[in-house]
C-alpha atoms as a PDB file:
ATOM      1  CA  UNK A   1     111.018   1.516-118.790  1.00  0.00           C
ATOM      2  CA  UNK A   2     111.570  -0.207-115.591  1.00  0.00           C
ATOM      3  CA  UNK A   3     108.340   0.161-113.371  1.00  0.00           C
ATOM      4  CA  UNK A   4     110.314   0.659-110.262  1.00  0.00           C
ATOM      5  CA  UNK A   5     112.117   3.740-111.614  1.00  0.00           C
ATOM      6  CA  UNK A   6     110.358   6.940-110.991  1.00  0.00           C
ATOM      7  CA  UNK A   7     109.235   8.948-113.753  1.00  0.00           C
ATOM      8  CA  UNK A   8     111.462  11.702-116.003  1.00  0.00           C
ATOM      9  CA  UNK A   9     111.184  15.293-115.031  1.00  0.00           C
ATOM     10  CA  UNK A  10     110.235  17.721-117.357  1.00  0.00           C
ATOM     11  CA  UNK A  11     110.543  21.623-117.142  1.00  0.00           C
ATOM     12  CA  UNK A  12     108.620  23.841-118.757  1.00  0.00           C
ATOM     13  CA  UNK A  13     110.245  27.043-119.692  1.00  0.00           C
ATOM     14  CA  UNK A  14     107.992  30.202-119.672  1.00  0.00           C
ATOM     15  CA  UNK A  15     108.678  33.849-121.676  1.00  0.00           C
ATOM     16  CA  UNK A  16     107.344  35.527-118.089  1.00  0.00           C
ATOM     17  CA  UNK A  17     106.040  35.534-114.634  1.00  0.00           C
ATOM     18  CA  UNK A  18     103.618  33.063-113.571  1.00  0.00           C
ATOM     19  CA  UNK A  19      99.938  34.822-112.874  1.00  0.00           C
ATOM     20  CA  UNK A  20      99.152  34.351-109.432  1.00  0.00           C
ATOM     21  CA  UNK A  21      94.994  33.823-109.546  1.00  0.00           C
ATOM     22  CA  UNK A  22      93.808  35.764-106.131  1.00  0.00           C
ATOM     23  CA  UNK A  23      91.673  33.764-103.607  1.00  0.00           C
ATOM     24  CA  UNK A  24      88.675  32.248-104.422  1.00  0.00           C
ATOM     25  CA  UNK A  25      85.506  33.956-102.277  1.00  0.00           C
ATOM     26  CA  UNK A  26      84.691  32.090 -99.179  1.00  0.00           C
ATOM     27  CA  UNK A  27      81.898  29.188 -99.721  1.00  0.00           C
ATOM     28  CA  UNK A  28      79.771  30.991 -97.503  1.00  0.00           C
ATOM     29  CA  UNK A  29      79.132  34.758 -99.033  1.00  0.00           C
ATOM     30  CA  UNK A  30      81.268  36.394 -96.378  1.00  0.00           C
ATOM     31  CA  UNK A  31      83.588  38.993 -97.748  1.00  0.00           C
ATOM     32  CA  UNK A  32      85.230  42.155 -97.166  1.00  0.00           C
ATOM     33  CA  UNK A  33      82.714  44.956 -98.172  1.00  0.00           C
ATOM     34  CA  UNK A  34      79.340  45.122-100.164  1.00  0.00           C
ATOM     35  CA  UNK A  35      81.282  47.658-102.898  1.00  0.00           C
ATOM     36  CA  UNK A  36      84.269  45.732-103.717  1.00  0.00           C
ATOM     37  CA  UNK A  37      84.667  42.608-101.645  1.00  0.00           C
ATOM     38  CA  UNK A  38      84.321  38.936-103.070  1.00  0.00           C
ATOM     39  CA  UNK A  39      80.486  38.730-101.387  1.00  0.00           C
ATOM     40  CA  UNK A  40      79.413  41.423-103.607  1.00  0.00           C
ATOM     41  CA  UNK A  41      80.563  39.439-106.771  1.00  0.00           C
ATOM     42  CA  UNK A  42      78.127  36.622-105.666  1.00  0.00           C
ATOM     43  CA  UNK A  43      74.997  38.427-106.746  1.00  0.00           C
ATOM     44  CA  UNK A  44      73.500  39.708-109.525  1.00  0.00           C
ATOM     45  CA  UNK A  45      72.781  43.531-109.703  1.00  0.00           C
ATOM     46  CA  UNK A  46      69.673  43.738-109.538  1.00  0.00           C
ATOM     47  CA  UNK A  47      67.224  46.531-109.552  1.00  0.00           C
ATOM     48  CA  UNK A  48      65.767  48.209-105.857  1.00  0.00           C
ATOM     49  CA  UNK A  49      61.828  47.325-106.174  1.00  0.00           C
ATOM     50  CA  UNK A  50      59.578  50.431-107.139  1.00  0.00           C
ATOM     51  CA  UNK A  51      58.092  50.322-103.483  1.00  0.00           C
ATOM     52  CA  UNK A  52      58.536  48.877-100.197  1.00  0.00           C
ATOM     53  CA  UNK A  53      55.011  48.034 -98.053  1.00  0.00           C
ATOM     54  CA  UNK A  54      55.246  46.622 -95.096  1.00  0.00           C
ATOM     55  CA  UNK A  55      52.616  43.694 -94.888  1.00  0.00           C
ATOM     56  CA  UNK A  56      53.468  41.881 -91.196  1.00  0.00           C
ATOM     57  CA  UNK A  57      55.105  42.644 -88.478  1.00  0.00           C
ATOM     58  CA  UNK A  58      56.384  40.710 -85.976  1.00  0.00           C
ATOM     59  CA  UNK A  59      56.671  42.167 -82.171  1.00  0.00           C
ATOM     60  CA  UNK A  60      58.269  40.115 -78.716  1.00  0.00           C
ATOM     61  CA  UNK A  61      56.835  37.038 -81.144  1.00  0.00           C
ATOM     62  CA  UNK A  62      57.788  34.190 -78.142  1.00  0.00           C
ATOM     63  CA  UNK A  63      57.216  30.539 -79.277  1.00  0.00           C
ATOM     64  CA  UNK A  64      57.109  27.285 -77.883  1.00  0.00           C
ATOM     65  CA  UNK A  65      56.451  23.527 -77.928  1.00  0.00           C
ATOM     66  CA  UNK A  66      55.375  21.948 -74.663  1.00  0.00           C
ATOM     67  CA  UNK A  67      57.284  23.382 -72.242  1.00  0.00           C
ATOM     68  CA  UNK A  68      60.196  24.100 -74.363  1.00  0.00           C
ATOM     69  CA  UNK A  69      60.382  28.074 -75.948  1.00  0.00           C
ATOM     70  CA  UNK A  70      62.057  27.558 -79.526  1.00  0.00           C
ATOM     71  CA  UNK A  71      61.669  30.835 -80.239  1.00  0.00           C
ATOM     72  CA  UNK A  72      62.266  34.185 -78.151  1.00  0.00           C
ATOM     73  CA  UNK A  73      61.225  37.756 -78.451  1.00  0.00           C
ATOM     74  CA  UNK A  74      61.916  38.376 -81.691  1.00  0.00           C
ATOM     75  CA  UNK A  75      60.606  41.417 -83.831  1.00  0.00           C
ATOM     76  CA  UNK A  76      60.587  41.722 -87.232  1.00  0.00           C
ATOM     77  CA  UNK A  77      59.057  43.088 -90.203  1.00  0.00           C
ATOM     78  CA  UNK A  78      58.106  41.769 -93.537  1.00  0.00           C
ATOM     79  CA  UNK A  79      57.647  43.831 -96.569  1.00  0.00           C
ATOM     80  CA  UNK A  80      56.561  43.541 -99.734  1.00  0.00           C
ATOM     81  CA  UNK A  81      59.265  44.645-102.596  1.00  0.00           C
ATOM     82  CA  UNK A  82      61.958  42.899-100.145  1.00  0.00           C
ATOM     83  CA  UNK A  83      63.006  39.459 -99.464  1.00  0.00           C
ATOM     84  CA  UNK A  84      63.477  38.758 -96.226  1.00  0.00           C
ATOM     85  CA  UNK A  85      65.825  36.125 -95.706  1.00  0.00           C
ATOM     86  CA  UNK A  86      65.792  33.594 -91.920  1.00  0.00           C
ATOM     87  CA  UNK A  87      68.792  32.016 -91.387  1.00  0.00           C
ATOM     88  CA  UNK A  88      70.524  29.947 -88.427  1.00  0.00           C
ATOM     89  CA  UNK A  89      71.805  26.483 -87.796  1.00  0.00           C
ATOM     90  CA  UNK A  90      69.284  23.438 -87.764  1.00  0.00           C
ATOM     91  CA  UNK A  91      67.069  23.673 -84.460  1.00  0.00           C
ATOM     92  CA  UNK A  92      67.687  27.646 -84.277  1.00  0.00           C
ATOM     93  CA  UNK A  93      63.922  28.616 -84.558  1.00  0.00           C
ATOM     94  CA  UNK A  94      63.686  29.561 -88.067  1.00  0.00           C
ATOM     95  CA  UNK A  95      61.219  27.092 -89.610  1.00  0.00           C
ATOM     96  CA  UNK A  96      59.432  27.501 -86.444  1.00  0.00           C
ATOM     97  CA  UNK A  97      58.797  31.308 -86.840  1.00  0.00           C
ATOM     98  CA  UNK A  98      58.131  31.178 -90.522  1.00  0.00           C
ATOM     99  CA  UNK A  99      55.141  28.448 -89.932  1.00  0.00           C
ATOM    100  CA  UNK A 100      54.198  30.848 -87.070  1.00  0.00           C
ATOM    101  CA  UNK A 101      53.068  33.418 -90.058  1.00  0.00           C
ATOM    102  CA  UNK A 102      50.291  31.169 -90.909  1.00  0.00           C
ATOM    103  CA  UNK A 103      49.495  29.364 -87.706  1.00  0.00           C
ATOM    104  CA  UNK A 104      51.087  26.433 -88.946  1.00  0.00           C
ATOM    105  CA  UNK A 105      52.323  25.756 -85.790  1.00  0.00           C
ATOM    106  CA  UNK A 106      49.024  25.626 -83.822  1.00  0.00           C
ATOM    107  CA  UNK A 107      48.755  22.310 -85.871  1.00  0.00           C
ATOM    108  CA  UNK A 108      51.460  20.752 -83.727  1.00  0.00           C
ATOM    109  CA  UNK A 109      49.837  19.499 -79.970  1.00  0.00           C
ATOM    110  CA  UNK A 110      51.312  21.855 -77.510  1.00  0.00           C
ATOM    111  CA  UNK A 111      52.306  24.727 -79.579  1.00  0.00           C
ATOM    112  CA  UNK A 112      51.964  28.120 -77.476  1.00  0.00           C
ATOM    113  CA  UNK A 113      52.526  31.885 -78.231  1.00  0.00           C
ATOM    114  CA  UNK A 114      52.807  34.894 -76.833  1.00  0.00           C
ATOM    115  CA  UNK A 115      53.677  38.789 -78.832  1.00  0.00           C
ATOM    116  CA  UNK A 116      51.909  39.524 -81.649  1.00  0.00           C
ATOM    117  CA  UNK A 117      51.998  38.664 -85.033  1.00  0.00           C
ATOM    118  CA  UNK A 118      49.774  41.289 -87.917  1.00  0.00           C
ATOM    119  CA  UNK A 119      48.743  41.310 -91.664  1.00  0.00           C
ATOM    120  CA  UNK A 120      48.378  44.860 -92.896  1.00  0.00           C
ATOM    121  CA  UNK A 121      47.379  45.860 -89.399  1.00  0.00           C
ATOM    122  CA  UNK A 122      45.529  42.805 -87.920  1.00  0.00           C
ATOM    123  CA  UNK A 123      46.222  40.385 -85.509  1.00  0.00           C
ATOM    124  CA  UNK A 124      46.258  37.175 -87.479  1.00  0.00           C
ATOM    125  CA  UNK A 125      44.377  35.159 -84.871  1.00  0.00           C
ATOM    126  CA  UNK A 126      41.915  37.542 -85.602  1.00  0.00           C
ATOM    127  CA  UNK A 127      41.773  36.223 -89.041  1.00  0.00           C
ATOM    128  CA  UNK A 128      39.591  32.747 -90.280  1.00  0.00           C
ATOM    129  CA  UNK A 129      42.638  30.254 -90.551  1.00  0.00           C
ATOM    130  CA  UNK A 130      41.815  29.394 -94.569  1.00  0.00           C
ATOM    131  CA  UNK A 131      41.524  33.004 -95.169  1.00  0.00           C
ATOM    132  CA  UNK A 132      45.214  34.152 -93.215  1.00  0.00           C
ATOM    133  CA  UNK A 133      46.342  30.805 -95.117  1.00  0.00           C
ATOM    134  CA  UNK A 134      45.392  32.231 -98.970  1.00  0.00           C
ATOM    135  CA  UNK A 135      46.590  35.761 -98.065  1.00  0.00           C
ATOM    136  CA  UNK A 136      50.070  34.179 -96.676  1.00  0.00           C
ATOM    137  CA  UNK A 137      51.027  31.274 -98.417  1.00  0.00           C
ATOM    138  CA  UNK A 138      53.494  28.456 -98.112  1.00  0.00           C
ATOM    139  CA  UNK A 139      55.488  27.104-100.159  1.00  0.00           C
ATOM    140  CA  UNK A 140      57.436  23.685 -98.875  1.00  0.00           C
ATOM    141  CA  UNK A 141      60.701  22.167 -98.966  1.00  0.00           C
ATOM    142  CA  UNK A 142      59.682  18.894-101.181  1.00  0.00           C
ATOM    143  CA  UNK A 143      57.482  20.194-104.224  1.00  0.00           C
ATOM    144  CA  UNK A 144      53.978  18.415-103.362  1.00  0.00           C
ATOM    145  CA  UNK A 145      51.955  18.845-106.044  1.00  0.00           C
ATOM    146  CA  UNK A 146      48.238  17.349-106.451  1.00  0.00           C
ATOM    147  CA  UNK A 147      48.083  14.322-107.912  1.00  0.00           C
ATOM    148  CA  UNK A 148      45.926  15.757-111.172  1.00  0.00           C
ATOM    149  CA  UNK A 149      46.693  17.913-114.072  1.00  0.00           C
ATOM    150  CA  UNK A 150      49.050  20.986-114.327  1.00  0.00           C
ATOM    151  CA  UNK A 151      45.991  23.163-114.760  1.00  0.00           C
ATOM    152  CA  UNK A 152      43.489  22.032-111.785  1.00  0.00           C
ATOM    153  CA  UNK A 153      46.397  22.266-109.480  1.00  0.00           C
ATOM    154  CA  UNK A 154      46.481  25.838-110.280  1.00  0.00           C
ATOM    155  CA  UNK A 155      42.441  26.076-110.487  1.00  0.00           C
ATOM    156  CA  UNK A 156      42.573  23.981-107.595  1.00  0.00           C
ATOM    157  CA  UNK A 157      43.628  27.557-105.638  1.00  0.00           C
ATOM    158  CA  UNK A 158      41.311  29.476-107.227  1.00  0.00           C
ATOM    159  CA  UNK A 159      38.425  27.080-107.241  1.00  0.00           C
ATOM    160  CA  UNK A 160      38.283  26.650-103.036  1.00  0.00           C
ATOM    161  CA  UNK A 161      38.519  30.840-102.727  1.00  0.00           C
ATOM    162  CA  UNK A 162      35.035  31.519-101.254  1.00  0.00           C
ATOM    163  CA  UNK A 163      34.196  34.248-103.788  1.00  0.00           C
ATOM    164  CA  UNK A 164      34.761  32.057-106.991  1.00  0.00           C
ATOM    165  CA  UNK A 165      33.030  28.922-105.416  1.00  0.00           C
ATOM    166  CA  UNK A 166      34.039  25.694-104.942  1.00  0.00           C
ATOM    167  CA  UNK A 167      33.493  24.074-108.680  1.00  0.00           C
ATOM    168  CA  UNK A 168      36.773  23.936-110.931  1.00  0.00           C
ATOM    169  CA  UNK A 169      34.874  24.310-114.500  1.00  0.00           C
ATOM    170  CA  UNK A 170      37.044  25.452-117.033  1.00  0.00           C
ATOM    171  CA  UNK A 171      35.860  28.704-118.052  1.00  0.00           C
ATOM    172  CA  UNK A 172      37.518  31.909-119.564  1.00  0.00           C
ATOM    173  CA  UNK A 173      37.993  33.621-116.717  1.00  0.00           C
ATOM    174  CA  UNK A 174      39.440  30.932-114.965  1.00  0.00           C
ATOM    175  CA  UNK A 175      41.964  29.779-117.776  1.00  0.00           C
ATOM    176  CA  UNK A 176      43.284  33.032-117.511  1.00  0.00           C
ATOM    177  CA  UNK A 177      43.934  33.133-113.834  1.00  0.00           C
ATOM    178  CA  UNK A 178      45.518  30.127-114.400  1.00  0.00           C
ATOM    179  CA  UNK A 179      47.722  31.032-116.829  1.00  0.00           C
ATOM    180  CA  UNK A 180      48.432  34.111-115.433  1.00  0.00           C
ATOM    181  CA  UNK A 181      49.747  31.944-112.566  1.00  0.00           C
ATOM    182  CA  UNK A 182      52.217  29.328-114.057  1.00  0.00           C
ATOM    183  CA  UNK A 183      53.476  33.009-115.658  1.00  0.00           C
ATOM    184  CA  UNK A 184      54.560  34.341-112.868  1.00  0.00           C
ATOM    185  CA  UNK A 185      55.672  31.279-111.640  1.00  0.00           C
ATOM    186  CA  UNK A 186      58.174  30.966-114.747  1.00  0.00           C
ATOM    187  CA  UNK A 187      56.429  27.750-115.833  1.00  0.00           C
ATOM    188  CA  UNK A 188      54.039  28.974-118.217  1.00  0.00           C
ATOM    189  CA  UNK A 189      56.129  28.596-121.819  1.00  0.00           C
ATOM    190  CA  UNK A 190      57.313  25.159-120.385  1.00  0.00           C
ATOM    191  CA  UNK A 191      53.529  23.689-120.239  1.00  0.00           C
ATOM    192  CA  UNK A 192      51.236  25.684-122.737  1.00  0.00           C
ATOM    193  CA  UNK A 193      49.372  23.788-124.584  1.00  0.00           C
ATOM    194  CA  UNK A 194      49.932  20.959-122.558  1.00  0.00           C
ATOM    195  CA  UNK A 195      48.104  21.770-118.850  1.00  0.00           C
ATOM    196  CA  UNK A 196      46.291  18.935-119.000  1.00  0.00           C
ATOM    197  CA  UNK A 197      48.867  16.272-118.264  1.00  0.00           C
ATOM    198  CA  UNK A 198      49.860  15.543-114.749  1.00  0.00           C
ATOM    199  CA  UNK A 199      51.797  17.397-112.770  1.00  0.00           C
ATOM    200  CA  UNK A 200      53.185  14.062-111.001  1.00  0.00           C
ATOM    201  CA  UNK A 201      55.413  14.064-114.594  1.00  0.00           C
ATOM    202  CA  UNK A 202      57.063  16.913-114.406  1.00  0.00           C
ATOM    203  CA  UNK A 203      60.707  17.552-112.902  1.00  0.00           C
ATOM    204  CA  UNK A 204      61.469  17.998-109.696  1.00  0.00           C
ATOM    205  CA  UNK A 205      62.127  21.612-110.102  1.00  0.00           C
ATOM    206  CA  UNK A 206      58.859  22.340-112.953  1.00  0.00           C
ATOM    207  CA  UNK A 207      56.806  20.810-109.904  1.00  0.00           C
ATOM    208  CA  UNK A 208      58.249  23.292-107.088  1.00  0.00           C
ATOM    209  CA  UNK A 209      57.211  25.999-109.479  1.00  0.00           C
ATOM    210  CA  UNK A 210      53.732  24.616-110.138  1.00  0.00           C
ATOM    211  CA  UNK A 211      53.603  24.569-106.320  1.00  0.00           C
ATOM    212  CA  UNK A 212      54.629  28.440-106.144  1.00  0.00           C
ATOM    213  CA  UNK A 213      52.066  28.720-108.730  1.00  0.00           C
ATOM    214  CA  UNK A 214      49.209  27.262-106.874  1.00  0.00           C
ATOM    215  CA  UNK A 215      49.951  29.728-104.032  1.00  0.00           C
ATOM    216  CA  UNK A 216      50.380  32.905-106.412  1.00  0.00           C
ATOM    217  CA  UNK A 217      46.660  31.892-107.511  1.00  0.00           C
ATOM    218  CA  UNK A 218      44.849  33.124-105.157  1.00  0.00           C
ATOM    219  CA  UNK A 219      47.462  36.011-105.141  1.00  0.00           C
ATOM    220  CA  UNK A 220      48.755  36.324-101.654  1.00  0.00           C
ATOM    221  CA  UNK A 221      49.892  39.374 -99.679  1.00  0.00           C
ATOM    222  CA  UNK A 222      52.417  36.936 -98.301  1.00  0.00           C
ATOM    223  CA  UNK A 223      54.650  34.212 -99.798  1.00  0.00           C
ATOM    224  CA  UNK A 224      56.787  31.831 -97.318  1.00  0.00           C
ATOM    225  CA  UNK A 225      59.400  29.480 -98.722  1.00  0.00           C
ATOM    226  CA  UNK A 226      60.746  26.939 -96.753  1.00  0.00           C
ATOM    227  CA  UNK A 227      63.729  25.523 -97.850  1.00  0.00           C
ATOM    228  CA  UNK A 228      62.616  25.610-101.459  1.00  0.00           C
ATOM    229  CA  UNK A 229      65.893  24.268-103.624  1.00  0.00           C
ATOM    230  CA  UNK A 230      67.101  22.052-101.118  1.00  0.00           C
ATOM    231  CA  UNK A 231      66.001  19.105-103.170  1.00  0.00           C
ATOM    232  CA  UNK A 232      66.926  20.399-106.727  1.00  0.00           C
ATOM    233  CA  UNK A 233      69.374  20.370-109.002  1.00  0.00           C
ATOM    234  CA  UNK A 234      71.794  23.498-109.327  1.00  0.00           C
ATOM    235  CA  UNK A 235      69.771  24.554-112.838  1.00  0.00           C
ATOM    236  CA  UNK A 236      66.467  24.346-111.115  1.00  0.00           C
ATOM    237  CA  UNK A 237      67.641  26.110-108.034  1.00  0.00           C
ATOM    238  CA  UNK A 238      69.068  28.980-110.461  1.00  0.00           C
ATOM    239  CA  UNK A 239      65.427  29.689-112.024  1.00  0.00           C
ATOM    240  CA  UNK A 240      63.700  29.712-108.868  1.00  0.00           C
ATOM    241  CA  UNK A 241      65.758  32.268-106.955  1.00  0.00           C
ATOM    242  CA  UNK A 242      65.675  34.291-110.507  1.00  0.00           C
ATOM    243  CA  UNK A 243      61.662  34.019-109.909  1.00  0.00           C
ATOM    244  CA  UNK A 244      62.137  34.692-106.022  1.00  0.00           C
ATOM    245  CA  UNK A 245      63.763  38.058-106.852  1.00  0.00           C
ATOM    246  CA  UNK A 246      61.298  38.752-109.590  1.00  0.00           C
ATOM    247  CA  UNK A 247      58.011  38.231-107.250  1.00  0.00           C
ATOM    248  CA  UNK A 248      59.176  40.409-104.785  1.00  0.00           C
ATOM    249  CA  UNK A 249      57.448  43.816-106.565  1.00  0.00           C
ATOM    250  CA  UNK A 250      54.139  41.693-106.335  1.00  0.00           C
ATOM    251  CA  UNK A 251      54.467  39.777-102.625  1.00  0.00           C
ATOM    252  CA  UNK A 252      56.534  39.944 -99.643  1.00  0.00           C
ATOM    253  CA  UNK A 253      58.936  37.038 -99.575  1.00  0.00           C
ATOM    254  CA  UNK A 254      60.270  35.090 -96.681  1.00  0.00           C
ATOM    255  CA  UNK A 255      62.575  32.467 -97.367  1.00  0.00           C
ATOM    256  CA  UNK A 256      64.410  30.101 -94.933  1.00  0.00           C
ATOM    257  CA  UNK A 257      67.446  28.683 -96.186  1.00  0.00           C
ATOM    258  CA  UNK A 258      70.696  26.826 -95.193  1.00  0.00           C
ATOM    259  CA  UNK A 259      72.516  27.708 -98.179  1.00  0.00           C
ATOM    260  CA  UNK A 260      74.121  31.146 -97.516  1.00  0.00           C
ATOM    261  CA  UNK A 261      75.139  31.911-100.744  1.00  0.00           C
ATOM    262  CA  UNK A 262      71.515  31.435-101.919  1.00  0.00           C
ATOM    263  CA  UNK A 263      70.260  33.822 -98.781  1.00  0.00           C
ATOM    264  CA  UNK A 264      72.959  36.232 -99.940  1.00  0.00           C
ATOM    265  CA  UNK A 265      72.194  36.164-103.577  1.00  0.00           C
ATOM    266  CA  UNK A 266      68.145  37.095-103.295  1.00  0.00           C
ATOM    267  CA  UNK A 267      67.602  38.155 -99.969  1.00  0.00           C
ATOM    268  CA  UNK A 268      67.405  41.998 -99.368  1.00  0.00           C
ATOM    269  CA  UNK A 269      67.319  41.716 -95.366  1.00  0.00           C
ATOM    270  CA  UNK A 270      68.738  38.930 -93.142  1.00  0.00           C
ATOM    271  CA  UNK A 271      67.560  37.631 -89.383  1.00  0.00           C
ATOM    272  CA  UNK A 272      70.261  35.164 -88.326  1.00  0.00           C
ATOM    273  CA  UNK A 273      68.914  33.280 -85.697  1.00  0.00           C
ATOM    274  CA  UNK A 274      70.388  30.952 -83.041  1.00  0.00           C
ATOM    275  CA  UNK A 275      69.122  29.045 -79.994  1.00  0.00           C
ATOM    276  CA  UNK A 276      65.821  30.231 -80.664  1.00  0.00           C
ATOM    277  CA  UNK A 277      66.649  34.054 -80.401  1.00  0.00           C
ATOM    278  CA  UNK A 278      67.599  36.988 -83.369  1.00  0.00           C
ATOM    279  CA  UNK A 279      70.952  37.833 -83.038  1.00  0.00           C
ATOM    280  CA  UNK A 280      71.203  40.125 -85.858  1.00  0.00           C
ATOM    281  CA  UNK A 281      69.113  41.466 -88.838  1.00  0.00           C
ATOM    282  CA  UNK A 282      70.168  43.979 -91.321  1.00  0.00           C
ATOM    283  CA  UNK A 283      71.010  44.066 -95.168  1.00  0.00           C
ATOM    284  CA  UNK A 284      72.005  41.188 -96.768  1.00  0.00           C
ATOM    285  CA  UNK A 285      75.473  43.021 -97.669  1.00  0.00           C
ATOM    286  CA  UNK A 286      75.591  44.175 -93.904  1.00  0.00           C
ATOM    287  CA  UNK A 287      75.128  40.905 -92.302  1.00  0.00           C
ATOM    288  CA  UNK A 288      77.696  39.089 -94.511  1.00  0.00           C
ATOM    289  CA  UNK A 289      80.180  41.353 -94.939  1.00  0.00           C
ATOM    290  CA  UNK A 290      79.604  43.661 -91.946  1.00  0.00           C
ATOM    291  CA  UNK A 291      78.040  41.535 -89.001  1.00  0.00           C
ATOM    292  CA  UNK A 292      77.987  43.748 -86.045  1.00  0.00           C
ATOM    293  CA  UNK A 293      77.479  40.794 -83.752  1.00  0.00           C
ATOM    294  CA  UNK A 294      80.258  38.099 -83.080  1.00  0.00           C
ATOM    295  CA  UNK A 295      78.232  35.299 -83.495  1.00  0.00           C
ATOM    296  CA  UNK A 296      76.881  36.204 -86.304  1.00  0.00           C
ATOM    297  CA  UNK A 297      80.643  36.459 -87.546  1.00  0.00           C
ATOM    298  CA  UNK A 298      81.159  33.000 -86.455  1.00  0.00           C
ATOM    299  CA  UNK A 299      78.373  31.534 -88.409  1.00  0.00           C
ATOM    300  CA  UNK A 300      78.745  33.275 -91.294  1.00  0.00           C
ATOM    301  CA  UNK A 301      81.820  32.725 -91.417  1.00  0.00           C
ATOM    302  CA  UNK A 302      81.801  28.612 -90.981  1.00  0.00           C
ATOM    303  CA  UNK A 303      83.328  28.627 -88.073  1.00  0.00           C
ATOM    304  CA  UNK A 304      79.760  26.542 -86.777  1.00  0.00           C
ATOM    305  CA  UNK A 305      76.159  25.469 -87.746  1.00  0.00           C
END
């Protein structure tokens, strides 16, 4: 066959009409209505938690760095039985607010607030900082696990709460806290029998668990998530926002993410954030499908961020 020529054309003959496949859902969660619009085919059903108790709230919270305000009067609450989900484009505030929770952002030179900021009723400044910081935990965007075994990064938790003591001697009592721990944290059946190699060997995702672990130890009121699948695989991001959903009967949840479709998938109530203020927060189903602000719309919608 001479090269140059271009190839034969073939035609396929077909008994019927070609199936037209409808659109795919946009990348971002966005759809037409929570009932029957591609969004709502993005999540799981899932089951409404037994009871909703609001933990923290959240009221004219203003925050800033130097003389710069990166966050502005926002009010929110946080409940456990709900994930709350903070979303926005990078520099909107976000990460900023959720370190607020635990006065992680004290740590920085500079850092200044004004509003308040409670835990079941009580101004968190009001708190000891190691105490506000076992009752609402963090949980980071690497995994950053201890370098030691899978079980004394669990008893690690345990072992620094002022009522147990500071020793980490295996005992009964203790093995079962642990245990009870990498349970909830979906690790358990992965590692039994086995606790006692180190956690520095497990997978990327097995080691953002054992981190969730560690914090569900010394079980917190609280549970913040910052950007916790960014640096996992697909399979490992899957399990954890299975586990997110699950651990939201026990602890209130807030979770910042980029990844809409992950905010829209365990997330019960969105804040979208931007420039440092709350534009909206609602539903998850209301905010994607139904934003009642425009720029909400935009973002949502990829037109930025």
């Amino acid at each position: 066959m001479d090269p140059l020529m271009p190839p034969p054309v073939r035609k396929i003959v077909v008994d019927r009409d070609p199936f037209v496949a409808p659109p795919a859902a946009p990348p971002n969660g966005a759809g037409g209505g929570p009932a029957s619009g591609p969004a709502a085919k993005l999540r799981a059903p899932r089951t409404r938690a037994s009871s909703v108790l609001q933990r923290m709230s959240l009221e004219q919270v203003w925050l800033a760095y130097g003389e710069s305000w990166v966050v502005r009067d926002v009010s929110l609450p946080v409940r456990q039985g709900e994930v709350l989900a903070l979303i926005g484009a990078s520099g909107s505030g976000k990460t900023t607010l959720l370190r607020s929770l635990n006065r992680l952002t004290e740590i920085t030179a500079g850092a200044a607030r004004a509003g308040s900021i409670t835990l079941d009723g009580q101004d968190i400044h009001a708190l000891e900082v190691n105490d506000l910081r076992r009752r609402v935990s963090m949980v980071f965007q690497q995994p950053n696990p201890f370098p030691m075994s899978i079980y004394d990064n669990v008893a690690y938790a345990v072992a620094e709460h002022p009522r147990r003591g500071r020793r980490r001697r295996r005992s009964p009592e203790l093995d079962q806290v642990v245990a009870d721990a990498l349970r909830r944290a979906g690790l358990y059946d992965e590692v039994a029998g086995d606790e006692q190699r180190s956690a520095l060997r497990l997978s990327g995702g097995q080691q953002q668990r054992l981190c969730i672990a560690r914090s569900l130890a010394a079980n917190p009121e609280v549970l913040l998530l910052d950007e916790p699948c960014s640096a996992l695989d697909p399979i490992s991001t899957a399990i954890i926002e299975e586990l997110i959903v699950g651990l939201r009967e026990s602890v209130a949840i807030v979770i910042v993410t980029h990844n809409l479709q992950q905010a829209f998938r365990v997330a019960d109530h969105v804040a979208f954030m931007h420039l440092g203020e709350l534009v909206e927060y609602g539903t998850s189903e209301q905010v994607f499908d139904h934003p009642l602000q425009e720029r909400t719309r935009e973002y949502v919608s990829g037109a930025f961020g």
